[in-house]
Protein backbone atom coordinates (compact mmCIF):
# COMPACT_ATOMS: atom_id res chain seq x y z
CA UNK A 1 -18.57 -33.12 17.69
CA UNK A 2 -18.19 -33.51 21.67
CA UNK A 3 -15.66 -35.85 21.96
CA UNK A 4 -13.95 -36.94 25.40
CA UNK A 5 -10.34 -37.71 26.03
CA UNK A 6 -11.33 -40.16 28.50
CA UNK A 7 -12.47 -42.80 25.40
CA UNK A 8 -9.77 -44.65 24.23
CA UNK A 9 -7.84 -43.36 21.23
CA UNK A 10 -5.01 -44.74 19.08
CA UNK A 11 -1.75 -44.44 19.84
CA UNK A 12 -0.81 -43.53 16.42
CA UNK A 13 -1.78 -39.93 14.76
CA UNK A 14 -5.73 -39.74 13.69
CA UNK A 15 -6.65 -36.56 11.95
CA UNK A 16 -10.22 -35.26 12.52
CA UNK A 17 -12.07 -32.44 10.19
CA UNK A 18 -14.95 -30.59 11.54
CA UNK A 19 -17.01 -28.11 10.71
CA UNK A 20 -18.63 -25.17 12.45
CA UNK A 21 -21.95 -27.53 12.96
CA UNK A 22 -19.65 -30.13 15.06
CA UNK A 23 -19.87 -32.63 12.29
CA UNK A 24 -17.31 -35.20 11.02
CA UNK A 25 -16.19 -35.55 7.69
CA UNK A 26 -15.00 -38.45 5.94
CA UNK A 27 -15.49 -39.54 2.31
CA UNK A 28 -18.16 -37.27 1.50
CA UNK A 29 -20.24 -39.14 4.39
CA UNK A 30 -21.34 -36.88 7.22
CA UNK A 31 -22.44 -38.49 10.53
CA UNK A 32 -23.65 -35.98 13.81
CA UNK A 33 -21.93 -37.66 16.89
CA UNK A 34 -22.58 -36.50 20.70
CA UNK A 35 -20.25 -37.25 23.44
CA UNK A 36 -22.50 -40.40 23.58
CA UNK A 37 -22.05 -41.66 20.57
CA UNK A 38 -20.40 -44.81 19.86
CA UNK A 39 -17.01 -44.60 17.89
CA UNK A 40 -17.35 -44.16 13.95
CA UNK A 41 -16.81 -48.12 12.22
CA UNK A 42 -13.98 -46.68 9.88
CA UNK A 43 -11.90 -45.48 13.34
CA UNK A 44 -9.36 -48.35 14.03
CA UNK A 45 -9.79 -47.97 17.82
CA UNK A 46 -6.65 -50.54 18.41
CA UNK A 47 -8.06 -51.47 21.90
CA UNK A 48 -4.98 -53.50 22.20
CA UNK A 49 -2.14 -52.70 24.04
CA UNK A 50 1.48 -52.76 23.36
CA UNK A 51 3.11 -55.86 24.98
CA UNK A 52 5.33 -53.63 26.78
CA UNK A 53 2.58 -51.09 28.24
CA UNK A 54 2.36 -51.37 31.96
CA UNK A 55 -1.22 -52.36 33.33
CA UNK A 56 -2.19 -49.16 35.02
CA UNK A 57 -0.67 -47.23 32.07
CA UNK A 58 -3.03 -45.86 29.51
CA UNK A 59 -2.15 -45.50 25.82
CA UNK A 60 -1.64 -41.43 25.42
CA UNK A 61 -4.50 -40.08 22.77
CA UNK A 62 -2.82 -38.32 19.70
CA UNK A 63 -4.81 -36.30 17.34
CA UNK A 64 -5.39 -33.43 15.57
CA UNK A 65 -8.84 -31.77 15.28
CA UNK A 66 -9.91 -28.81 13.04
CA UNK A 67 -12.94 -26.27 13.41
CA UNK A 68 -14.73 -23.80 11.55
CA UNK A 69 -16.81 -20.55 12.78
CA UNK A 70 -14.94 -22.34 16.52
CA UNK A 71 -16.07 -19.00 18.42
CA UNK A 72 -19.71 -17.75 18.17
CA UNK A 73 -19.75 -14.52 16.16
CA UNK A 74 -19.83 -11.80 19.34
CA UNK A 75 -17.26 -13.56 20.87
CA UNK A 76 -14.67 -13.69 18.06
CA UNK A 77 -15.52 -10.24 17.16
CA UNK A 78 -15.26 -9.20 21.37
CA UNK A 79 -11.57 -11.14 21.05
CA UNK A 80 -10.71 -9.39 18.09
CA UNK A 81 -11.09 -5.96 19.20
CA UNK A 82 -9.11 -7.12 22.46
CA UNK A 83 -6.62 -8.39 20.29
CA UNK A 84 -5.96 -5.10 18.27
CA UNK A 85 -7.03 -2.44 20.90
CA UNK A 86 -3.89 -4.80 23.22
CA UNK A 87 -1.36 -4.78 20.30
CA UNK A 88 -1.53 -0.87 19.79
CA UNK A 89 -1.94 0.07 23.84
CA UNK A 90 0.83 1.95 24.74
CA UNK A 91 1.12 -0.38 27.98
CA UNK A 92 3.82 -2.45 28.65
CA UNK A 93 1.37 -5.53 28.30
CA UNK A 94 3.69 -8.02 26.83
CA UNK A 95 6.66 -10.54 26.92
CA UNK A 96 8.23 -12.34 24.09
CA UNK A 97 9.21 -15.60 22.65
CA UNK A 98 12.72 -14.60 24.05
CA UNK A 99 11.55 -16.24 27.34
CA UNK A 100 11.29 -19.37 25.55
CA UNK A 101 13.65 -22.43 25.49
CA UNK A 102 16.03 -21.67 22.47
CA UNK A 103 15.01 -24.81 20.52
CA UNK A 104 11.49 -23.51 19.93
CA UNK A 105 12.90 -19.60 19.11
CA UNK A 106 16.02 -20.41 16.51
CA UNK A 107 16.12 -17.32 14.70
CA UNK A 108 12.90 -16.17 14.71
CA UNK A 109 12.33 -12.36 15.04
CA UNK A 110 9.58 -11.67 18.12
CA UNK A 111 6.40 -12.84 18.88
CA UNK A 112 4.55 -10.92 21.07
CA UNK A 113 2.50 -12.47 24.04
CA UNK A 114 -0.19 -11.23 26.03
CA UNK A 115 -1.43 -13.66 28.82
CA UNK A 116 -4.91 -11.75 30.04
CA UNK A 117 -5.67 -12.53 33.56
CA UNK A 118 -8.60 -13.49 35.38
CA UNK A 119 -7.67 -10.60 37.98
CA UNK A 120 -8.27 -7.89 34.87
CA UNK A 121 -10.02 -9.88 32.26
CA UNK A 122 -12.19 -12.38 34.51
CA UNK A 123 -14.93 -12.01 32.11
CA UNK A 124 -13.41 -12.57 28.61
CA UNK A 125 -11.60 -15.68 30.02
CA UNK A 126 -14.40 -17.24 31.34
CA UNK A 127 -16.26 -16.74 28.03
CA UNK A 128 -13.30 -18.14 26.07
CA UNK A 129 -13.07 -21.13 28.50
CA UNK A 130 -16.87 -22.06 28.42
CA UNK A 131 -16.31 -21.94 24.82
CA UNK A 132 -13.41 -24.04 24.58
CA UNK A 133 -14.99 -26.44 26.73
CA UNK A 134 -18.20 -26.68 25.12
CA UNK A 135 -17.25 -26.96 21.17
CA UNK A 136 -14.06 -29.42 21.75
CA UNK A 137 -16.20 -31.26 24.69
CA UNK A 138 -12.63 -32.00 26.51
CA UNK A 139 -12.68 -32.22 30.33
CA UNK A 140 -9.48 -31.00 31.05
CA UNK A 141 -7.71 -28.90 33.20
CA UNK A 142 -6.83 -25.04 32.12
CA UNK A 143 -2.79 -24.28 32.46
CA UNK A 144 -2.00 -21.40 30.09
CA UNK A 145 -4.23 -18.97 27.65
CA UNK A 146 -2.34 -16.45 25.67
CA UNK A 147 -2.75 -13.88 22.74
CA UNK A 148 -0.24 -14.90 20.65
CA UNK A 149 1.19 -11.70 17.72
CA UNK A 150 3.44 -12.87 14.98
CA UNK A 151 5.66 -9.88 13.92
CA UNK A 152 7.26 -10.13 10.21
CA UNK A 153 9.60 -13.06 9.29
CA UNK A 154 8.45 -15.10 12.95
CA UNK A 155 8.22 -18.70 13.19
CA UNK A 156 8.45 -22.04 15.68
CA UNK A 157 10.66 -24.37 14.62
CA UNK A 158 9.06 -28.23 14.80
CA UNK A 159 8.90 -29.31 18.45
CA UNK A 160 5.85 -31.37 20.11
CA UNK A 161 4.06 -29.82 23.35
CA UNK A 162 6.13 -31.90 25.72
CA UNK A 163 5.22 -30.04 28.71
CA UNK A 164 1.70 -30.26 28.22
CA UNK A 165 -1.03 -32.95 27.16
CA UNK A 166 -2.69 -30.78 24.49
CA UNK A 167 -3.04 -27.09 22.62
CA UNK A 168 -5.71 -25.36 20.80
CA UNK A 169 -5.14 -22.31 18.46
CA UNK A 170 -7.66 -20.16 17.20
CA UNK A 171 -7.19 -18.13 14.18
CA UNK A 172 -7.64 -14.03 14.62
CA UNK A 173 -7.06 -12.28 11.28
CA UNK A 174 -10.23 -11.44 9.41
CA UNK A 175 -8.04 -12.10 6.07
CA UNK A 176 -4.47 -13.94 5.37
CA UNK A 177 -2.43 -14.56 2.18
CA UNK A 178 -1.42 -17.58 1.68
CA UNK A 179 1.92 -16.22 0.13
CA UNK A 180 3.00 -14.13 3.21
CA UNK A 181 3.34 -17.95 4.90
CA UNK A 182 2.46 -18.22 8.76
CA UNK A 183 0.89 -21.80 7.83
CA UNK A 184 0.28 -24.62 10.90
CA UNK A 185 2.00 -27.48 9.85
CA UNK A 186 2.32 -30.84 11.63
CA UNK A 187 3.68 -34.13 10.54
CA UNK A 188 1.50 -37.24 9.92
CA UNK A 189 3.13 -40.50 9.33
CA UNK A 190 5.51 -39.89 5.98
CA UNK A 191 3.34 -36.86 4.79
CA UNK A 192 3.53 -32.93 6.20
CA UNK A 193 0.16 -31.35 6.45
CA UNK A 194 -0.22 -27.24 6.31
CA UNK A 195 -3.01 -25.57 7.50
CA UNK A 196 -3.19 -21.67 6.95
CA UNK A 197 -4.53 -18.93 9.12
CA UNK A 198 -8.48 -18.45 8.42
CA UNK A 199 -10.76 -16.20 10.57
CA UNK A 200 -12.25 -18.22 13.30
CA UNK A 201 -10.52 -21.35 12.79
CA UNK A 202 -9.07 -23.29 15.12
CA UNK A 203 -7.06 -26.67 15.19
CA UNK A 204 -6.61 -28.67 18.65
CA UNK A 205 -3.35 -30.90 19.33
CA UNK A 206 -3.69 -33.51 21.82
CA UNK A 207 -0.41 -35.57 22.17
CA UNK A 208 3.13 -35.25 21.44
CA UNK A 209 2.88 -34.19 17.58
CA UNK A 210 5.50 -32.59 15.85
CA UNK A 211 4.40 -29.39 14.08
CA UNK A 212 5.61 -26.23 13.63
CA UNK A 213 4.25 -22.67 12.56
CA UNK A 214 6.17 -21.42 9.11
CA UNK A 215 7.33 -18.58 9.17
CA UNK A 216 5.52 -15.09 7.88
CA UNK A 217 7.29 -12.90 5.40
CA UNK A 218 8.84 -9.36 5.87
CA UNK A 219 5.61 -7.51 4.38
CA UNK A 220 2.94 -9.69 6.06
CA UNK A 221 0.58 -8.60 8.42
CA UNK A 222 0.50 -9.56 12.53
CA UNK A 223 -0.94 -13.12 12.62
CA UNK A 224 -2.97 -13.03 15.74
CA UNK A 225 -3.96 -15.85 17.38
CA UNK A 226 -6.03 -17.16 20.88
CA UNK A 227 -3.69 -19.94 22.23
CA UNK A 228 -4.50 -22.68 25.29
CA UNK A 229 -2.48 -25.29 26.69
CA UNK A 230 -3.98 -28.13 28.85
CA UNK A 231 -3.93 -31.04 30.96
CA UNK A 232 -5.97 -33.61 30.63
């Protein structure tokens, strides 16, 4: 499903599930949208705005979306060799979630990240980009894109992306176990929803949604992930 960012959406949280043919799912129904497509009837749009929203303001979209098969097949498999071949170089090709503010580290033991550059990776990041762009159909603007490796007993604590308008995640590890934890989870009304790692998955947060990752267990393996932020 192409949606754009530029529609109106609802102020409060709307959950989207897709699947790797861009299709919505709702109640068994199935319904292919394009970026021209009219809004779905069962989506309260609540064109209305709050009493107390300026008139040039704009009511800021909150959602979650989630993807199957998100990459095509040679790309996932190009950013999963990257992804090991970087993790067991012997160059000094990381920083850590040390650098980040304390409220989103806690205790958490490191998480190693890799920011490739368009300087020595011009190629892979325009790929991943063109990618991005084409199977979320956001127009947006680009601010961070980072390899993301969760080391035994790692976690972020719940926070919302305050700093930035919206962040995607894609989902390296050709296997996970559910028991080692590592689960997405984000909070929707009065319920929390978890979402475990799955290979070439990928779930996109637009607005300020509290979620968290859980964290993974002394034995697990290194969740590996693709992660954006953006602007929109």
């Amino acid at each position: 499903m192409n949606t754009s960012l530029n529609d109106s959406v609802p102020d409060e949280l709307i959950t989207y599930n897709f699947n790797s043919m861009n299709t919505l799912s709702n109640d068994n129904e199935h319904k292919n949208l394009d970026t021209n497509d009219k809004k779905p009837d069962n989506l309260d749009t609540n064109d209305k705005k709050p009493d107390n929203l300026d008139a040039n303001e704009q009511i800021k979209p909150q959602y979650i979306a989630m993807y199957d098969d998100f990459l095509s097949a040679e790309l996932y498999e190009e950013c999963y060799k990257y992804a090991i071949d970087t993790y067991l170089s012997n160059d000094m090709v990381f920083k850590t979630n040390k650098s980040w503010n304390n409220n989103i580290v806690y205790d958490s033991t490191p998480i190693l990240i890799h920011t490739p550059t368009d300087q020595t990776n011009n190629n892979l990041c325009k790929k991943l980009r063109a990618e991005i762009l084409n199977k979320t159909g956001l127009s947006c603007k680009f601010k961070d894109l980072h390899f993301y490796f969760f080391t035994p007993m790692s976690h972020i604590p719940w926070h919302d992306d305050f700093y930035h308008d919206g962040g995607l995640t894609i989902y390296l590890n050709k296997e996970w176990h559910e028991d080692t934890g590592g689960a997405f989870m984000y909070k929707s009304d009065e319920s929390i929803n978890a979402i475990y790692p799955s290979s070439n998955t990928a779930n996109l947060v637009v607005g300020d949604i509290f979620h968290c990752v859980c964290s993974t267990t002394k034995n697990s393996d290194t969740r590996m992930t693709i992660q954006c932020f953006f602007d929109l």
